[in-house]
Each structure stands twice: as C-alpha cells, then as structure tokens.
PDB file of N, CA and C in Angstrom:
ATOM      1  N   UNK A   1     101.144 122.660 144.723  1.00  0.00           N
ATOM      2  CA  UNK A   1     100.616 123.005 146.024  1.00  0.00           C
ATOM      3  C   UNK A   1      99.085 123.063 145.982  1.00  0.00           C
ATOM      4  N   UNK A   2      98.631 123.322 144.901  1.00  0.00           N
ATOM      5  CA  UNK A   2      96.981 123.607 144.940  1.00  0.00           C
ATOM      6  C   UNK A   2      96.693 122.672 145.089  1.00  0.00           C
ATOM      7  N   UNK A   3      97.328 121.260 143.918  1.00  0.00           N
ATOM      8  CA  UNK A   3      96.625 119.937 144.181  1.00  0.00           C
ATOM      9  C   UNK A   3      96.688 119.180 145.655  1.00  0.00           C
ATOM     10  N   UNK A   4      97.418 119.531 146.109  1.00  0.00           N
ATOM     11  CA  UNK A   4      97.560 119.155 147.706  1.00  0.00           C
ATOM     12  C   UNK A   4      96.485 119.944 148.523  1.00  0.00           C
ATOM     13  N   UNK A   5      96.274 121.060 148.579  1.00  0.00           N
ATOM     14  CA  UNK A   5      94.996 121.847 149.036  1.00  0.00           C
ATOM     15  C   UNK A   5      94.006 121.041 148.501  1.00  0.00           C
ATOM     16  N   UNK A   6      93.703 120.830 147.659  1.00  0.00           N
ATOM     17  CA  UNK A   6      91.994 120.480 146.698  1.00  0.00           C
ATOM     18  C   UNK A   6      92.110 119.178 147.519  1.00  0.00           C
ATOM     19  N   UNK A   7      93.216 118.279 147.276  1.00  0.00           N
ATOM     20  CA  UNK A   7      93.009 116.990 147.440  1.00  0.00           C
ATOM     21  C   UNK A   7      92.790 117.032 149.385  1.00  0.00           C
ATOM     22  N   UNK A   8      93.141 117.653 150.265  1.00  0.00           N
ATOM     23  CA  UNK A   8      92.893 117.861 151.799  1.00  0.00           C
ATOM     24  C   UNK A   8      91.337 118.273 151.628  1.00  0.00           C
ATOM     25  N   UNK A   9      91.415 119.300 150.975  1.00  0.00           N
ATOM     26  CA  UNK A   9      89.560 119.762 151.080  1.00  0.00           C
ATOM     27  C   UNK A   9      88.501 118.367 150.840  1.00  0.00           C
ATOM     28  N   UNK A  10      89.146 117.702 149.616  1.00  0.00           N
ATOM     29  CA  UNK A  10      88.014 116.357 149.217  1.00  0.00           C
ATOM     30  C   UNK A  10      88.355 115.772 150.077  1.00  0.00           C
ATOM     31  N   UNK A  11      89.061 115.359 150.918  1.00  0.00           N
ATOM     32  CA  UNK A  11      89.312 114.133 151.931  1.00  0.00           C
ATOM     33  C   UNK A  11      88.461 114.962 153.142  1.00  0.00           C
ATOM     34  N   UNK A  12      88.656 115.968 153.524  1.00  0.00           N
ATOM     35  CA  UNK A  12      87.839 116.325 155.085  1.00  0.00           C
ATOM     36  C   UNK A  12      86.476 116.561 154.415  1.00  0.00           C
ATOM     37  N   UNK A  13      85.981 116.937 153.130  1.00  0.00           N
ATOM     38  CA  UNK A  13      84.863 117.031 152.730  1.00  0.00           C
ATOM     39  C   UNK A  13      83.937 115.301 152.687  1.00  0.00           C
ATOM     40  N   UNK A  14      84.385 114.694 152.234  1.00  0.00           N
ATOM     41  CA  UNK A  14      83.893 113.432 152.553  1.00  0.00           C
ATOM     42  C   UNK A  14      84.079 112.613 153.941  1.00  0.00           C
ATOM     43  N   UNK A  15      84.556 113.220 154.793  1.00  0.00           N
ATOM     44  CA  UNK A  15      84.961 112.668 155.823  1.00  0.00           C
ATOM     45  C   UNK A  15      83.250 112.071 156.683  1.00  0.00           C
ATOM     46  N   UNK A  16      82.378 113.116 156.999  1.00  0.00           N
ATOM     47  CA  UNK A  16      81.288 112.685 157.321  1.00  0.00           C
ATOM     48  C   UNK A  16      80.497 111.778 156.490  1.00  0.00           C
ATOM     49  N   UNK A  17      80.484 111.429 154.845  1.00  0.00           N
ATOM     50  CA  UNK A  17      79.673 110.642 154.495  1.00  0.00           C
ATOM     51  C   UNK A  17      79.913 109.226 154.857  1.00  0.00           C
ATOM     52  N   UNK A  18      81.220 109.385 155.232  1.00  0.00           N
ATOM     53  CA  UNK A  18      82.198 107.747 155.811  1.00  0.00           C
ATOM     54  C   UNK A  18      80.904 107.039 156.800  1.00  0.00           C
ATOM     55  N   UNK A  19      80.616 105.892 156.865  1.00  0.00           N
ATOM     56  CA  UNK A  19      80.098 105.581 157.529  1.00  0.00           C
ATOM     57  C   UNK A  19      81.173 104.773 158.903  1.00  0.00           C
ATOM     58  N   UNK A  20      80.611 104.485 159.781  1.00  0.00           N
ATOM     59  CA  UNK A  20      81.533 103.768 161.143  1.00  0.00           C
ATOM     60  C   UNK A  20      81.234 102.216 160.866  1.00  0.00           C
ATOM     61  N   UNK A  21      81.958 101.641 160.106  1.00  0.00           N
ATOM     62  CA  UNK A  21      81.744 100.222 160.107  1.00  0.00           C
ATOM     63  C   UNK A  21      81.989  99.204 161.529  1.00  0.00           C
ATOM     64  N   UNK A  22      81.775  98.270 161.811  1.00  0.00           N
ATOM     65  CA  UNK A  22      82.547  97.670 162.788  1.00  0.00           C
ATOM     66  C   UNK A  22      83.536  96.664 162.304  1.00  0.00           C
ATOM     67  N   UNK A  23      83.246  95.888 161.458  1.00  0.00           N
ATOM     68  CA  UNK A  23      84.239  94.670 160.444  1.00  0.00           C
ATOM     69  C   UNK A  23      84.901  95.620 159.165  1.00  0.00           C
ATOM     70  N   UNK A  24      85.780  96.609 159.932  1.00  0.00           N
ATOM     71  CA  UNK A  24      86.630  97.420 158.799  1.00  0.00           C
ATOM     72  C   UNK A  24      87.627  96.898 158.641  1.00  0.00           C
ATOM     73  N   UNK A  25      88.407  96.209 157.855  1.00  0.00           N
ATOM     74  CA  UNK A  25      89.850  96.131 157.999  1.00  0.00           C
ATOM     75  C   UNK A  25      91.082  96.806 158.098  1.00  0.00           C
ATOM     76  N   UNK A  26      91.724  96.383 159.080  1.00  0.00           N
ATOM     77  CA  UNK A  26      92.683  97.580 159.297  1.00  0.00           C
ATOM     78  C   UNK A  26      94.069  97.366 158.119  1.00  0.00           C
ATOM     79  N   UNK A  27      94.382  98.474 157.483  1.00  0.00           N
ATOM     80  CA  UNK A  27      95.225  98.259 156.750  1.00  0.00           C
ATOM     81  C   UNK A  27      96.601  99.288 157.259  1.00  0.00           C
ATOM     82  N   UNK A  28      98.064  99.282 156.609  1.00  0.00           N
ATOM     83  CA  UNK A  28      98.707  99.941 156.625  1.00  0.00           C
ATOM     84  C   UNK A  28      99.388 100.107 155.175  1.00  0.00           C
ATOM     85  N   UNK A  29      99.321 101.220 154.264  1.00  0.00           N
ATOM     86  CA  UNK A  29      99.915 101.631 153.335  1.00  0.00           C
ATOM     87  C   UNK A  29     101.109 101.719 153.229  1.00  0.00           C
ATOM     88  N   UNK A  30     102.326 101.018 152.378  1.00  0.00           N
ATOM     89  CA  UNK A  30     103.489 101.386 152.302  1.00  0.00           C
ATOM     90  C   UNK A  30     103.497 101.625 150.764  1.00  0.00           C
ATOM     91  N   UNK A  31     104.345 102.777 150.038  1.00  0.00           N
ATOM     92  CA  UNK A  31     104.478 103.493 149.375  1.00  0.00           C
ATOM     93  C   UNK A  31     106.015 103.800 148.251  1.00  0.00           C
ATOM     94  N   UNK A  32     106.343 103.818 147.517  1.00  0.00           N
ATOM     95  CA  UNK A  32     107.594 104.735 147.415  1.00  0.00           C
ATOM     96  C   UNK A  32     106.854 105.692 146.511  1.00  0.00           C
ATOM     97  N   UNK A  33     105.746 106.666 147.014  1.00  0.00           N
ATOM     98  CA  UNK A  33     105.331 107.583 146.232  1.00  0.00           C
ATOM     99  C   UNK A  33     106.752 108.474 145.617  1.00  0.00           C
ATOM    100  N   UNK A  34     107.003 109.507 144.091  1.00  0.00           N
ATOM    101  CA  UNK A  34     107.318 110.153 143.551  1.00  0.00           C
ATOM    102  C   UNK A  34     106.298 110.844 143.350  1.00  0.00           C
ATOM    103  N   UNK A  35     107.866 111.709 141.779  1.00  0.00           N
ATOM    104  CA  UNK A  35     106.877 112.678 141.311  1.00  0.00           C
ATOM    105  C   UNK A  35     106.143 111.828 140.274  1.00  0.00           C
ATOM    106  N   UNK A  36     106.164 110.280 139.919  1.00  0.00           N
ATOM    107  CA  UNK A  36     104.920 110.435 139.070  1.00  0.00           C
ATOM    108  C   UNK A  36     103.658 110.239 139.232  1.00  0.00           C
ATOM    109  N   UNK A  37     102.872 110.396 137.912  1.00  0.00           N
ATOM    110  CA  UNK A  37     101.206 110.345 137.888  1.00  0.00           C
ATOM    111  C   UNK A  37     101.218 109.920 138.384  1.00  0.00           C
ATOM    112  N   UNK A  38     101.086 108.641 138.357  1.00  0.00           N
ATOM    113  CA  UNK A  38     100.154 107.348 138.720  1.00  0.00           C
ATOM    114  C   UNK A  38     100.616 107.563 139.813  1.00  0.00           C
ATOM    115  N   UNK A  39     101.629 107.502 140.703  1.00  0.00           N
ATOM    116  CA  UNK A  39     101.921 107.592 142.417  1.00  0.00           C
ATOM    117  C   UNK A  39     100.596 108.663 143.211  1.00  0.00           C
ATOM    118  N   UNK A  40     100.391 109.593 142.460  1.00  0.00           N
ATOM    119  CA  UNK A  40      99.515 110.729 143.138  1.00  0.00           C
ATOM    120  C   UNK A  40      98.169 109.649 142.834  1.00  0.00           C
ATOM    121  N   UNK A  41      97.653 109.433 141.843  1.00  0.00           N
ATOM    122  CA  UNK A  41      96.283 109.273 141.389  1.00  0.00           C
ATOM    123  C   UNK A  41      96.056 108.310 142.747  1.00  0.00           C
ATOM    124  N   UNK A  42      97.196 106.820 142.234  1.00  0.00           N
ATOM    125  CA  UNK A  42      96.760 105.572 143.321  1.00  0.00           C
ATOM    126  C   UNK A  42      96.451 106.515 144.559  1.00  0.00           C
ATOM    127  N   UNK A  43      97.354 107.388 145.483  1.00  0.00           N
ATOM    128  CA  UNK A  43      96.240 107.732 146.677  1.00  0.00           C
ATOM    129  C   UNK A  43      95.740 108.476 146.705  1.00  0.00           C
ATOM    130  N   UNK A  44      95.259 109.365 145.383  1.00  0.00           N
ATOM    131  CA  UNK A  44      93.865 109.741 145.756  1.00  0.00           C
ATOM    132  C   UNK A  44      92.826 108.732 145.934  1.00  0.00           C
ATOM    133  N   UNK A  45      92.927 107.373 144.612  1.00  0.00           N
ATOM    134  CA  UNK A  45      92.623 106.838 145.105  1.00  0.00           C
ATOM    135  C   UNK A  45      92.181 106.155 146.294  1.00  0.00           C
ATOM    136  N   UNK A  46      93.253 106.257 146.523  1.00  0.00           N
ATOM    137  CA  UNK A  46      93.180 105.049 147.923  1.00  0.00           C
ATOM    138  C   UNK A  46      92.617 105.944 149.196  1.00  0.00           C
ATOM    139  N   UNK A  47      92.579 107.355 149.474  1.00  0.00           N
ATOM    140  CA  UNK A  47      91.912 108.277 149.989  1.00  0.00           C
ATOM    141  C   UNK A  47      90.679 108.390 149.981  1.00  0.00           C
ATOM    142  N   UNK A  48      90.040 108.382 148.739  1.00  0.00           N
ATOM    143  CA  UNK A  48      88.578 108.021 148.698  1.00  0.00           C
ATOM    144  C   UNK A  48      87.682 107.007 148.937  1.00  0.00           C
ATOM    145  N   UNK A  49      88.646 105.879 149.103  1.00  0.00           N
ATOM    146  CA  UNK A  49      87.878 104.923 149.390  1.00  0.00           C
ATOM    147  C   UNK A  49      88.401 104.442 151.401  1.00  0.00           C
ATOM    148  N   UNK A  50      88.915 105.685 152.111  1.00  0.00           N
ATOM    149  CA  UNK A  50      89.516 105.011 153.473  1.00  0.00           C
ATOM    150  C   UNK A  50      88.408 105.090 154.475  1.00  0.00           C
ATOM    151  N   UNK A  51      87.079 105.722 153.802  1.00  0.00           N
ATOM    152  CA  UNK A  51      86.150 104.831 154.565  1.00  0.00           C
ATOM    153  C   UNK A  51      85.696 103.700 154.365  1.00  0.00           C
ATOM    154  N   UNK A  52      86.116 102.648 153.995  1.00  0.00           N
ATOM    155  CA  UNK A  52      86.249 101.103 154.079  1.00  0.00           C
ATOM    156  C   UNK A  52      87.070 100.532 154.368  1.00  0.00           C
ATOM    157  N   UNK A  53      87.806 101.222 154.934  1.00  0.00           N
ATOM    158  CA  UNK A  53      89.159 100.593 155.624  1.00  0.00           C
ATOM    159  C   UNK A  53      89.117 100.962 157.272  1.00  0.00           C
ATOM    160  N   UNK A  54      90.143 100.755 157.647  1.00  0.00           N
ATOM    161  CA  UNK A  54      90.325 101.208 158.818  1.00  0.00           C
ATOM    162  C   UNK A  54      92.356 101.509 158.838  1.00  0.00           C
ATOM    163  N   UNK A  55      92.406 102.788 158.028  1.00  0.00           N
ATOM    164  CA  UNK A  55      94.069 103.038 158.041  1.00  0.00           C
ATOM    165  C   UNK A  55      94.983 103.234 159.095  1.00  0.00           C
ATOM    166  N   UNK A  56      95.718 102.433 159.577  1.00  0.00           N
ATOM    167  CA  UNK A  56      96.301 102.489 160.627  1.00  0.00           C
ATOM    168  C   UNK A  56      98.211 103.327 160.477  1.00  0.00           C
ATOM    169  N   UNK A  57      98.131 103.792 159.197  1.00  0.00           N
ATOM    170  CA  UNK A  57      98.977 104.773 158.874  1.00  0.00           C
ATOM    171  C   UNK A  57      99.720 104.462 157.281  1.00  0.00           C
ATOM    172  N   UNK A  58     100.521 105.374 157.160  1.00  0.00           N
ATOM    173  CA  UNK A  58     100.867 105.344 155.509  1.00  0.00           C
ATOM    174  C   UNK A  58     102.589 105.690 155.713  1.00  0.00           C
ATOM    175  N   UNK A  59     103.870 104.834 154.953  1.00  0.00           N
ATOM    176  CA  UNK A  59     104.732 104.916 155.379  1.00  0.00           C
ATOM    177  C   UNK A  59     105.052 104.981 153.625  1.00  0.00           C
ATOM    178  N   UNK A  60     106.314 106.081 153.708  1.00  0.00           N
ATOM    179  CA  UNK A  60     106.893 105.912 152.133  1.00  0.00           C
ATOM    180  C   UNK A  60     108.090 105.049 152.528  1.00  0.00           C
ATOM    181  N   UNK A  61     108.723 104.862 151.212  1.00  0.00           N
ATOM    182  CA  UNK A  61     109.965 104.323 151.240  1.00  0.00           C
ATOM    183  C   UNK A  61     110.790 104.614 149.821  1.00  0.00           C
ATOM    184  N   UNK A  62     112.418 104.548 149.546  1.00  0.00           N
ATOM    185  CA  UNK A  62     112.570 104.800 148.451  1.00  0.00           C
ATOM    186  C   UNK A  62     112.332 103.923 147.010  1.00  0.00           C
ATOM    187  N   UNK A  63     112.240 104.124 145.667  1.00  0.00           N
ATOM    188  CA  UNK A  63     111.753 103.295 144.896  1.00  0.00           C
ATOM    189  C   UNK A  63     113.616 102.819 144.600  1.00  0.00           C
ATOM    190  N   UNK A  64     112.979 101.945 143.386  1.00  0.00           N
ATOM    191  CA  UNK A  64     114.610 101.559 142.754  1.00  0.00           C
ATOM    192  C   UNK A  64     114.998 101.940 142.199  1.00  0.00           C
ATOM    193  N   UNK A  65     116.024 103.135 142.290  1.00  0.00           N
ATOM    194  CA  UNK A  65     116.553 103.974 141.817  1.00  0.00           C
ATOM    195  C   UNK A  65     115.852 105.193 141.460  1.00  0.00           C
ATOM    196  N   UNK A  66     115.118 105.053 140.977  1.00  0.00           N
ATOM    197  CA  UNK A  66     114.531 106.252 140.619  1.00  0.00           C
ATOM    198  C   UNK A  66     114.767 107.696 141.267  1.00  0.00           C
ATOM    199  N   UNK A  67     114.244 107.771 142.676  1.00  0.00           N
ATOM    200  CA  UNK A  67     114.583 108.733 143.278  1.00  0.00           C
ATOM    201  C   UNK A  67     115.553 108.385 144.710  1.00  0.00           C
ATOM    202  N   UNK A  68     116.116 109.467 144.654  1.00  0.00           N
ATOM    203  CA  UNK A  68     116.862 109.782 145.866  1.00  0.00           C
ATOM    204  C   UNK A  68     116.380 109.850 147.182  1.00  0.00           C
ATOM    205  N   UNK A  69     115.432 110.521 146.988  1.00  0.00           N
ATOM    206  CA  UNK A  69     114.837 110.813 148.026  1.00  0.00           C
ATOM    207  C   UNK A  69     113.468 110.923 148.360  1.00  0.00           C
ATOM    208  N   UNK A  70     112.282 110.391 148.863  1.00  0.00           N
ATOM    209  CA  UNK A  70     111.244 110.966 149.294  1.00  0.00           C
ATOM    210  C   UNK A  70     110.399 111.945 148.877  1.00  0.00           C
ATOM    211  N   UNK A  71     109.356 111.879 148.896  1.00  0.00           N
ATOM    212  CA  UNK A  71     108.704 113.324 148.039  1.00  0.00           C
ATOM    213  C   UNK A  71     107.593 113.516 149.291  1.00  0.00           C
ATOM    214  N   UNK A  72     107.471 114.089 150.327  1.00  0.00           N
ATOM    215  CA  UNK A  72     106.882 114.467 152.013  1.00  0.00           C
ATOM    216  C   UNK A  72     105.635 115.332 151.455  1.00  0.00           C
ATOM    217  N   UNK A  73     106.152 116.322 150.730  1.00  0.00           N
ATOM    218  CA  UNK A  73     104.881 116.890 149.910  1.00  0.00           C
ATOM    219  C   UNK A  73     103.210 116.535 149.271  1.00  0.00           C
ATOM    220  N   UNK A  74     104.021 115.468 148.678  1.00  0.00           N
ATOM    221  CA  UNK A  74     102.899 114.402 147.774  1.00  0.00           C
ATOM    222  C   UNK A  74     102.163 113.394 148.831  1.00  0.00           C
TER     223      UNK A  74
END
C-alpha cells in the first residue's frame, strides 16, 4: 500500500513539470499487470515518462495462466 501512495505522490508531483506538447501521441496501454517486479517497475516506468505521450487510458487483462485474476491494486 505505501508503494502505491509514494508512486501517486511522484506522478501528481511531476505532473506540472509535464510540458503541453501539441504532436503528443496518443497512446493506450494494455497490460496483464501481476504481482510481479517487473509488471510494477514497467509502469512506473511508463508513468514517468506520460508526459510525452498523450494516454488515452490503461486497460489490464489476464496473463497466461499465471493469474486468475487481475491485480486493481497495482
């Protein structure tokens, strides 16, 4: 839960250095985030850099096999 707090604080904390591009590309993220690492890191990743984008939303889905279900949290 903290890392979900910290990681909201760095995203609205950088929110003003974003500049307003006009030739942003609009993207849409699809996902089967889990619980692992690398699922969290890629969007922090990909969070830090969505002022060069233009995100037009982020959709999970399930992986193969792995999980059952969704992780809404992450």
């Amino acid at each position: 839960m903290r890392r979900v707090i910290l990681l909201i604080v760095t995203f609205l904390m950088l929110l003003p250095v974003c500049k307003a591009a006009v030739d942003k590309p609009r993207i849409v993220v699809m996902t089967d985030i889990g619980g692992d690492p690398d699922d969290r890191q890629s969007m922090v990743r990909f969070l830090l850099y969505t002022c060069d984008f233009d995100v037009e939303g982020l959709c999970t889905g399930f992986g193969h096999g792995h999980y059952k279900t969704t992780r809404p949290e992450l």
